[in-house]
Protein backbone atom coordinates (compact mmCIF):
# COMPACT_ATOMS: atom_id res chain seq x y z
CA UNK A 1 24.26 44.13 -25.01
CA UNK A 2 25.24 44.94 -21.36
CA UNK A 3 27.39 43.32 -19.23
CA UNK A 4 24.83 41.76 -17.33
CA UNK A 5 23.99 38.43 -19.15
CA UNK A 6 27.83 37.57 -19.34
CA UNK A 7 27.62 38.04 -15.25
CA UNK A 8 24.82 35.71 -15.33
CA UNK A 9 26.80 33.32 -17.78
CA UNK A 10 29.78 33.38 -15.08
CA UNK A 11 27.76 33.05 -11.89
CA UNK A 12 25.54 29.91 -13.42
CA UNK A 13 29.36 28.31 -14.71
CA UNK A 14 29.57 26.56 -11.81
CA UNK A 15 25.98 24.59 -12.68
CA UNK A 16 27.48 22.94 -16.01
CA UNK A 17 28.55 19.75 -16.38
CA UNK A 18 32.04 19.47 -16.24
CA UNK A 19 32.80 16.11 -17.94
CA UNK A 20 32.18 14.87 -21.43
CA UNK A 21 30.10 12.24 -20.48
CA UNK A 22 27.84 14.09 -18.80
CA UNK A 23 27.09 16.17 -21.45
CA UNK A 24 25.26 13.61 -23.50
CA UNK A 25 22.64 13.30 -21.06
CA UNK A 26 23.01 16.84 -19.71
CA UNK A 27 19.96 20.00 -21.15
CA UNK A 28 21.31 22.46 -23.15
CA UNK A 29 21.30 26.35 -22.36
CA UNK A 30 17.52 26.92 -21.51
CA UNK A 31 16.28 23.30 -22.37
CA UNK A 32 12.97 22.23 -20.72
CA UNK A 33 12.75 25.30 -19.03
CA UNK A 34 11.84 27.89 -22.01
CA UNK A 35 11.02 25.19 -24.95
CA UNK A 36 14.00 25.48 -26.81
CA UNK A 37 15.90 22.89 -28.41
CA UNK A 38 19.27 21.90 -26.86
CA UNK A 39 21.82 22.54 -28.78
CA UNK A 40 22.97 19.55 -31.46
CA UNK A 41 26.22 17.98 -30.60
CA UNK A 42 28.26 15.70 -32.19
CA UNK A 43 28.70 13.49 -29.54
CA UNK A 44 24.74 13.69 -28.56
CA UNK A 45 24.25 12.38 -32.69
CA UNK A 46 27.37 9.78 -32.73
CA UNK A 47 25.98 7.77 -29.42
CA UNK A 48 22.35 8.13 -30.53
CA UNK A 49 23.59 6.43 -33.61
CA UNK A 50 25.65 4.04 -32.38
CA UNK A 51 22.61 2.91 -30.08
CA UNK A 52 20.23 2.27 -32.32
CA UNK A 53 22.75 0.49 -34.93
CA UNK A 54 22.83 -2.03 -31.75
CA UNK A 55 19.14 -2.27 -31.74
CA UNK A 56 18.42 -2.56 -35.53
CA UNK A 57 21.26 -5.47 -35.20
CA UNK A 58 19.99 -6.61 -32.50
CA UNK A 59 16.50 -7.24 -33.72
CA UNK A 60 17.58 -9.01 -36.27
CA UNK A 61 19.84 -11.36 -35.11
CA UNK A 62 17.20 -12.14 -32.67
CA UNK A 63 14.72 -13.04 -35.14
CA UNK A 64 17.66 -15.00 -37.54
CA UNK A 65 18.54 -17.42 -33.72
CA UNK A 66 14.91 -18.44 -33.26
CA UNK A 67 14.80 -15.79 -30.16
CA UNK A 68 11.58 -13.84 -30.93
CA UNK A 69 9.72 -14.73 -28.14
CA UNK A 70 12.81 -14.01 -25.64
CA UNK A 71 12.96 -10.89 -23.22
CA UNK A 72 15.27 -9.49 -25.60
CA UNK A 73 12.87 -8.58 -28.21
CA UNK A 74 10.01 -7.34 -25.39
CA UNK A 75 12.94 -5.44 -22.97
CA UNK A 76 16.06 -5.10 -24.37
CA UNK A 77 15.01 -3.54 -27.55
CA UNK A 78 12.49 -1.17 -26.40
CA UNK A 79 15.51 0.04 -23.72
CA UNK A 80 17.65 0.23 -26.31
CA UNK A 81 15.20 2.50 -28.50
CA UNK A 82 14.29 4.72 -25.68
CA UNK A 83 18.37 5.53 -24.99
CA UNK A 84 18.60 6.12 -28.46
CA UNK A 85 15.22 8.52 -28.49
CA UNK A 86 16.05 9.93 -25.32
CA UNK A 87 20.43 11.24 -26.50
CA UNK A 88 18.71 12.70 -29.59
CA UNK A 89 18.89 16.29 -30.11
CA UNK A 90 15.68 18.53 -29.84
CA UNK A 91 12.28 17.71 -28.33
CA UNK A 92 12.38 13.67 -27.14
CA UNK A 93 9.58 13.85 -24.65
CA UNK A 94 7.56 10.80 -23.85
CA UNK A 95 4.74 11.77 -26.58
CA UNK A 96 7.44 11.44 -29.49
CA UNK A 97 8.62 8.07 -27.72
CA UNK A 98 5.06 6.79 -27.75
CA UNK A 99 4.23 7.43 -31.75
CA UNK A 100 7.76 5.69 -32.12
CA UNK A 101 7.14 2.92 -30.45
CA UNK A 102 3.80 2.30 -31.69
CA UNK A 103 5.66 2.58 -35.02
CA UNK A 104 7.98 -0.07 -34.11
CA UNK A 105 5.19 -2.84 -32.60
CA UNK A 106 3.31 -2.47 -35.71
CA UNK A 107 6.52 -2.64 -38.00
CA UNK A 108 7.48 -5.86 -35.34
CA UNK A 109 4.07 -7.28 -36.27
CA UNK A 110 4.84 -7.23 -40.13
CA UNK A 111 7.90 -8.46 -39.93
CA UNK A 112 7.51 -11.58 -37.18
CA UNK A 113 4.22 -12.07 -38.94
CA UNK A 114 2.33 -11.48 -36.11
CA UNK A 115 -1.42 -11.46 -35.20
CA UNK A 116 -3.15 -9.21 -33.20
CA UNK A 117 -2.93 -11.04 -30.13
CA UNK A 118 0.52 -10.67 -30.12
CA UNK A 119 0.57 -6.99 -30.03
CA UNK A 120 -1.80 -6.40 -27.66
CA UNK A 121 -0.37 -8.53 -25.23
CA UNK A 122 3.70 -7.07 -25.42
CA UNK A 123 2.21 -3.60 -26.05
CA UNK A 124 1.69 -2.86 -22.39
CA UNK A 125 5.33 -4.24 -21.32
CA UNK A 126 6.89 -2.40 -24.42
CA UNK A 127 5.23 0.94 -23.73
CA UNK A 128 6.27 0.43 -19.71
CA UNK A 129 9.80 -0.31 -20.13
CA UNK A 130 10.39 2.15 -22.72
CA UNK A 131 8.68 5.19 -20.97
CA UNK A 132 10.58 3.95 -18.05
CA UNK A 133 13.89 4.76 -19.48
CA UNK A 134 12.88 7.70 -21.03
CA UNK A 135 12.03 9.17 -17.39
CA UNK A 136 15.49 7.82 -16.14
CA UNK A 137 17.36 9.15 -18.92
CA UNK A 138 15.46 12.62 -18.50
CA UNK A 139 16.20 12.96 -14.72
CA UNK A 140 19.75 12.18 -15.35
CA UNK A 141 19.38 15.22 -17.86
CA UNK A 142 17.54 17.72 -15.54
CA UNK A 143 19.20 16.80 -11.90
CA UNK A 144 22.33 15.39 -13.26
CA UNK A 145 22.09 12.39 -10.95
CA UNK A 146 23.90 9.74 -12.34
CA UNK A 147 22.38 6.80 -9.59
CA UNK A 148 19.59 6.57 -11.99
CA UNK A 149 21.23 4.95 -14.35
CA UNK A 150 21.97 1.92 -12.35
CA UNK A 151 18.26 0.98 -13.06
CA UNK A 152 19.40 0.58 -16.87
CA UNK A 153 21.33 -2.33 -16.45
CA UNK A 154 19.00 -3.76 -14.05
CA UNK A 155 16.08 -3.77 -17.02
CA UNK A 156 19.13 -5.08 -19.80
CA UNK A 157 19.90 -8.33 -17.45
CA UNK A 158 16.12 -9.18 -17.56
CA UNK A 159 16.33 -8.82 -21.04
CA UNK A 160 18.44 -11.93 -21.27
CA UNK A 161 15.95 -14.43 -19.79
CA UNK A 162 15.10 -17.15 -22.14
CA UNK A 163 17.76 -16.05 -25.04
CA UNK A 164 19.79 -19.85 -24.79
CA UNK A 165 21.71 -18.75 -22.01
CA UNK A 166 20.17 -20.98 -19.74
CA UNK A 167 18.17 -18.67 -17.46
CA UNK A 168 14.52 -18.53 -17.32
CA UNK A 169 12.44 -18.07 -14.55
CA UNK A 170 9.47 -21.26 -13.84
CA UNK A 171 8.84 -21.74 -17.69
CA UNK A 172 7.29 -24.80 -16.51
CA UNK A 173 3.65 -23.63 -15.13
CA UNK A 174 0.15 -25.34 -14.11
CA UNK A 175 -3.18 -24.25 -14.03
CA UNK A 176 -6.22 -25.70 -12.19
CA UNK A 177 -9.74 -25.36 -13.31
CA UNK A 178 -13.09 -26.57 -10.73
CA UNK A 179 -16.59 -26.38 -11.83
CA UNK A 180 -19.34 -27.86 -10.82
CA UNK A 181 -21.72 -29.04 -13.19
CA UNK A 182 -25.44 -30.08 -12.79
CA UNK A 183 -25.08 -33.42 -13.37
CA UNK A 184 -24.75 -36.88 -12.07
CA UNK A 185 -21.09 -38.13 -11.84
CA UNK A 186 -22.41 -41.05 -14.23
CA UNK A 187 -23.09 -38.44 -16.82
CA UNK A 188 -20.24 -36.67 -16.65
CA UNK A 189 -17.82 -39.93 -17.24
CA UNK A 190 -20.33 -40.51 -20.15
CA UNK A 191 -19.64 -37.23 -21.45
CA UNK A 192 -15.79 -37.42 -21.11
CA UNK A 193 -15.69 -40.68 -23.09
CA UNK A 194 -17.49 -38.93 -25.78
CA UNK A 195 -14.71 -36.58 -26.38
CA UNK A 196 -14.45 -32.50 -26.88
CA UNK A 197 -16.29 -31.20 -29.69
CA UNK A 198 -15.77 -27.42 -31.15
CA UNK A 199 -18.63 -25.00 -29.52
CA UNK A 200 -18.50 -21.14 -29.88
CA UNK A 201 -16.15 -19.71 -27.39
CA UNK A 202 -17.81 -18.05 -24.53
CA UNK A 203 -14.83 -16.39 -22.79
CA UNK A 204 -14.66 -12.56 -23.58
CA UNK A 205 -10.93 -12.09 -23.25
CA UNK A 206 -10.06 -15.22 -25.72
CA UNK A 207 -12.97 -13.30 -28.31
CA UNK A 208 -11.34 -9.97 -27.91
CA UNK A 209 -7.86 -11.20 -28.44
CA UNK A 210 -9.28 -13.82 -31.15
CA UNK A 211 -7.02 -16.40 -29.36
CA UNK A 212 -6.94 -19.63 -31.96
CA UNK A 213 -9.38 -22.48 -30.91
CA UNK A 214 -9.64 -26.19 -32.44
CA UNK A 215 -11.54 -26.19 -35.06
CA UNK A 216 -11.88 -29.65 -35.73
CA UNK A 217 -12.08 -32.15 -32.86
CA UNK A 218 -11.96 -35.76 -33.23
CA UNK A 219 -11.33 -39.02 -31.20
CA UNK A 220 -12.86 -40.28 -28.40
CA UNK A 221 -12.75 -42.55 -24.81
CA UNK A 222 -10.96 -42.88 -21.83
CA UNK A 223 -9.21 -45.87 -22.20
CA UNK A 224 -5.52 -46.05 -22.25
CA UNK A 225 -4.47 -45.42 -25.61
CA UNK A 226 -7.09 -43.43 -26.69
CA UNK A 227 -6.29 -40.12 -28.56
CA UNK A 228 -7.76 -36.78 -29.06
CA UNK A 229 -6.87 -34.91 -31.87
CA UNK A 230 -7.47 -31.01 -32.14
CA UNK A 231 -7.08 -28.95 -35.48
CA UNK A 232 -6.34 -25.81 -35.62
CA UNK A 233 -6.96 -23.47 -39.05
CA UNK A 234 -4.94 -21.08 -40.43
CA UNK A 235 -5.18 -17.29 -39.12
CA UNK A 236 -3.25 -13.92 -38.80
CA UNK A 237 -0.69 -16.11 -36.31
CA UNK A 238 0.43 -18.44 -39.20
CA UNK A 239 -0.57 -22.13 -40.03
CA UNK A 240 -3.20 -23.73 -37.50
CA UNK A 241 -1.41 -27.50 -37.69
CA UNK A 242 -2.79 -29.85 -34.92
CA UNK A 243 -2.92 -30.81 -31.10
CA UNK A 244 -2.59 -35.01 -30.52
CA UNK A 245 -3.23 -36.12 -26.73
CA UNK A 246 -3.25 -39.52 -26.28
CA UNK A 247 -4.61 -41.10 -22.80
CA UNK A 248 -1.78 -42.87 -20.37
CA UNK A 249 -3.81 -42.99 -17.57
CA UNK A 250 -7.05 -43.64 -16.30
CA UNK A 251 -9.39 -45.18 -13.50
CA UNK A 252 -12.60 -44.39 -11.42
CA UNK A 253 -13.37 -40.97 -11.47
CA UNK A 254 -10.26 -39.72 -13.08
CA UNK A 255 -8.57 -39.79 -16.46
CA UNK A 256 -5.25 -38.59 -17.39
CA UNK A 257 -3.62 -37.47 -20.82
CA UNK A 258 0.08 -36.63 -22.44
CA UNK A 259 0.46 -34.36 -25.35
CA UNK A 260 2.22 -36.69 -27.93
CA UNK A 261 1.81 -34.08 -30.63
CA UNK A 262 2.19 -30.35 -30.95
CA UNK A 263 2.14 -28.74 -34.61
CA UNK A 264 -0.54 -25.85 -33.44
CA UNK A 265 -0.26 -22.28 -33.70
CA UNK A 266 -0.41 -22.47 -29.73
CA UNK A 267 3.26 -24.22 -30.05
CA UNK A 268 4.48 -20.67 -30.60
CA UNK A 269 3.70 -19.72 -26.85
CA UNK A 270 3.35 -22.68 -24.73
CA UNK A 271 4.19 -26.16 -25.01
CA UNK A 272 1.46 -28.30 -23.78
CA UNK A 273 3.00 -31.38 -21.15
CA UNK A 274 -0.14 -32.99 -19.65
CA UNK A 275 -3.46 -33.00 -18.58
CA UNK A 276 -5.44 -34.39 -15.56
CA UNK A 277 -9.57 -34.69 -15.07
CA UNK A 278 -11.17 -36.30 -12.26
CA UNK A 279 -14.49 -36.10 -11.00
CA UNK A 280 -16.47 -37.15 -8.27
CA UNK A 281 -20.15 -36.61 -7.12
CA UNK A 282 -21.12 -33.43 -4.88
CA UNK A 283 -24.63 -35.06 -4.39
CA UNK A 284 -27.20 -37.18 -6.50
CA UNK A 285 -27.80 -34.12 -8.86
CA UNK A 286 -24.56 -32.35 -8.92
CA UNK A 287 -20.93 -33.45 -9.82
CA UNK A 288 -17.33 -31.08 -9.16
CA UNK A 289 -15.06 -31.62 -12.47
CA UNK A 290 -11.18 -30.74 -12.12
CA UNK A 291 -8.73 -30.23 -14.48
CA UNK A 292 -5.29 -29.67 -14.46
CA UNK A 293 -2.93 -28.64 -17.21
CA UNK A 294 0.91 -28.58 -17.07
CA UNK A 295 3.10 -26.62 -19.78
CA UNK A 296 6.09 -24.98 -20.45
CA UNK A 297 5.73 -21.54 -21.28
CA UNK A 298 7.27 -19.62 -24.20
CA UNK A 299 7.44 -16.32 -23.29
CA UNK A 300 9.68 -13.99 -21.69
CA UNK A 301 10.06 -12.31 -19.19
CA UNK A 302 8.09 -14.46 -16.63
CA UNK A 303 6.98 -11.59 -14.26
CA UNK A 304 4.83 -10.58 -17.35
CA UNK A 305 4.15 -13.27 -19.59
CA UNK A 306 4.14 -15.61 -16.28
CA UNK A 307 0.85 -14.33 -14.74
CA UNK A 308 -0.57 -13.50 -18.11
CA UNK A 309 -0.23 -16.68 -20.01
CA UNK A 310 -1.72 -18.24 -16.46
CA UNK A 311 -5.05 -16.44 -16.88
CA UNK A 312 -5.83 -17.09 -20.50
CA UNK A 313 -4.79 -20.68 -19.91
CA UNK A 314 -7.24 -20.48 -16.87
CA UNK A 315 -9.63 -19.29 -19.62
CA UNK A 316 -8.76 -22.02 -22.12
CA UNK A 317 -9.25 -24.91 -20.05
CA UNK A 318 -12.79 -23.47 -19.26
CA UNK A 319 -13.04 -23.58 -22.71
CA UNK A 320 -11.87 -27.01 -22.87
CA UNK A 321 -14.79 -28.02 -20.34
CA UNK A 322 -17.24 -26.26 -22.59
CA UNK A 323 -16.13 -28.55 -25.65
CA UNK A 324 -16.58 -31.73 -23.46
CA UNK A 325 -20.56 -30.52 -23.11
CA UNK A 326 -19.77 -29.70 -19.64
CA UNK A 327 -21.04 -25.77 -18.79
C-alpha cells in the first residue's frame, strides 16, 4: 500500500467529528456515500439501547395509567423508536423504519385491543412523526448540524398533551350539521317525536373505517323528560354498551337533549355533552333541519385528532339525521 491513502486519511482529519457526542450521530468512514456499514460502536449500541428501554417502559406505563389515547402513545413513542432506529449501527434508512413501525402499530393493535379504525386513523401521524425524526437524525449524521435537533424536543413537548398534566388543547369541540329536507316543517316535528331508528349507514368514510353505529334504538318524543336510548354491539373495538340522552329542553321548532349516559364503545374517543335540533320551514314544501353536537374529545394531539374527529362527527350526525327518517 502506498503512501497515498494515509495522505488522504490526514488531509480529510480535519472533517471528523471531534467530540464524543457527535460521534453517535456522526457516518462512519465511507457511510452513505459507498453503501457500507458504519462501523459498530459501543457507544452507538449502549444509547440505542438505552432509548428504546425508555420506549418499551414507556409504552407500558402508558397503557397501566389509563393514557392510551394521550399524545404520548401517537408522538412520543414513535420519536422515541425512530432515535433508537436511527443510533443503530448499519443500514437504518427510512424503508427499515417503515417495516418497523408497521410492526409496532399492528403489535399496538393486539395489545390495546384495538380495531381497525384505530390503526388507520394514528397510522398516518405515526408514520409522519417517525420518518420525521429519522430525516433529522440523518442530517445531523451527514452535515453534522446539530440545530436540527432542536426540532426533537419540540415533537417530545407535544407528546405530553392530554397525559394528566393538565394541558390539552380545545378537547371540548362542536359540530354543526344543515340539511334541508323535502318536507313540511309539520312533518319533520312529527318525525322527530318518533325517535331515531337504525338504517344502513350511507356515509363511505364511517363504512370504510367500520365506525360502530347503534344498533338498537329505542324511546321516543320531544317532551322534557323523554329519553333516547342507543345500543351499541360488540365489535373488534371491545363491548358495544349503550348511549342514554334524555330531553331538557324543548319548544316550537326546536328540541334540545343532554347525554345522561355513556357506556358505548364511542366513550373511548369522545364524550358526548349535548345536542341541539331546530327546524323551521324554507317554504310550504321544504323545511332546513340543524343540529348541533357538543363533546369533549379523547384524543391527542388536537392538531390531528382535532380536525379529524370533527369530520367523522360531521359524518355521524348526518347519520343521526338519516335514523330520524330525515334524508
Amino acid at each position: 500500500m502506498d503512501g497515498s491513502h494515509g495522505d488522504d486519511l490526514t488531509s480529510n482529519s480535519d472533517d471528523a467529528p471531534k467530540d464524543l457526542d457527535w460521534a453517535l450521530f456522526a457516518p462512519g468512514p465511507a457511510a452513505d456515500t459507498d453503501g457500507s456499514r458504519p462501523p459498530r460502536t459501543a457507544a452507538n449500541w449502549i444509547l440505542a439501547g438505552l432509548i428504546g428501554m425508555v420506549g418499551v417502559l414507556s409504552f407500558f406505563v402508558t397503557v397501566h395509567t389509563g393514557r392510551a389515547d394521550s399524545a404520548v402513545l401517537f408522538v412520543g413513542l414513535p420519536v422515541t423508536l425512530a432515535v433508537a432506529l436511527a443510533l443503530v449501527p448499519g443500514r437504518t434508512g427510512h424503508g427499515r423504519v417503515f417495516g418497523l413501525t408497521t410492526v409496532a402499530l399492528l403489535l399496538a393493535a393486539v395489545l390495546l385491543h384495538e380495531g381497525a379504525i384505530c390503526v388507520l386513523l394514528a397510522a398516518p401521524l405515526v408514520y409522519l412523526v417517525v420518518h420525521g425524526t429519522t430525516a433529522l437524525i440523518h442530517a445531523v449524521r451527514r452535515h453534522s448540524s446539530a440545530h436540527v435537533l432542536v426540532l426533537l424536543p419540540l415533537l417530545l413537548v407535544t407528546a405530553t398533551e392530554g397525559t394528566g398534566t393538565g394541558w390539552r388543547v380545545t378537547p371540548d369541540q362542536r359540530v354543526e350539521v344543515v340539511r334541508v329536507v323535502a318536507l313540511p316543517a309539520d312533518e319533520v316535528a312529527a318525525r322527530l317525536a318518533a325517535g331515531p331508528r337504525p338504517v344502513p349507514v350511507r356515509s363511505l368514510p364511517l363504512r370504510l373505517l367500520r365506525v360502530p353505529m347503534p344498533q338498537q334504538v329505542s324511546g321516543d318524543g320531544l317532551a322534557d323528560g323523554d329519553r333516547w336510548l342507543f345500543a351499541y354491539h360488540g365489535s373488534a373495538h371491545g363491548p358495544g354498551g349503550h348511549l342514554l340522552a334524555e330531553v331538557d329542553r324543548s319548544g316550537p321548532g326546536r328540541v334540545g337533549l343532554r347525554f345522561v349516559t355513556n357506556s358505548s364503545i364511542t366513550g373511548r374517543w369522545l364524550d358526548w355533552q349535548r345536542a341541539d335540533l331546530s327546524w323551521r320551514a324554507v317554504d310550504p314544501a321544504q323545511t332546513e333541519v340543524r343540529v348541533t353536537v357538543a363533546y369533549r374529545r379523547g384524543l391527542d394531539p388536537s392538531w390531528y385528532f382535532g380536525p379529524l374527529q370533527d369530520a367523522l362527527m360531521h359524518r355521524g350526525v348526518g347519520h343521526l339525521l338519516d335514523m330520524l327518517a330525515l334524508p
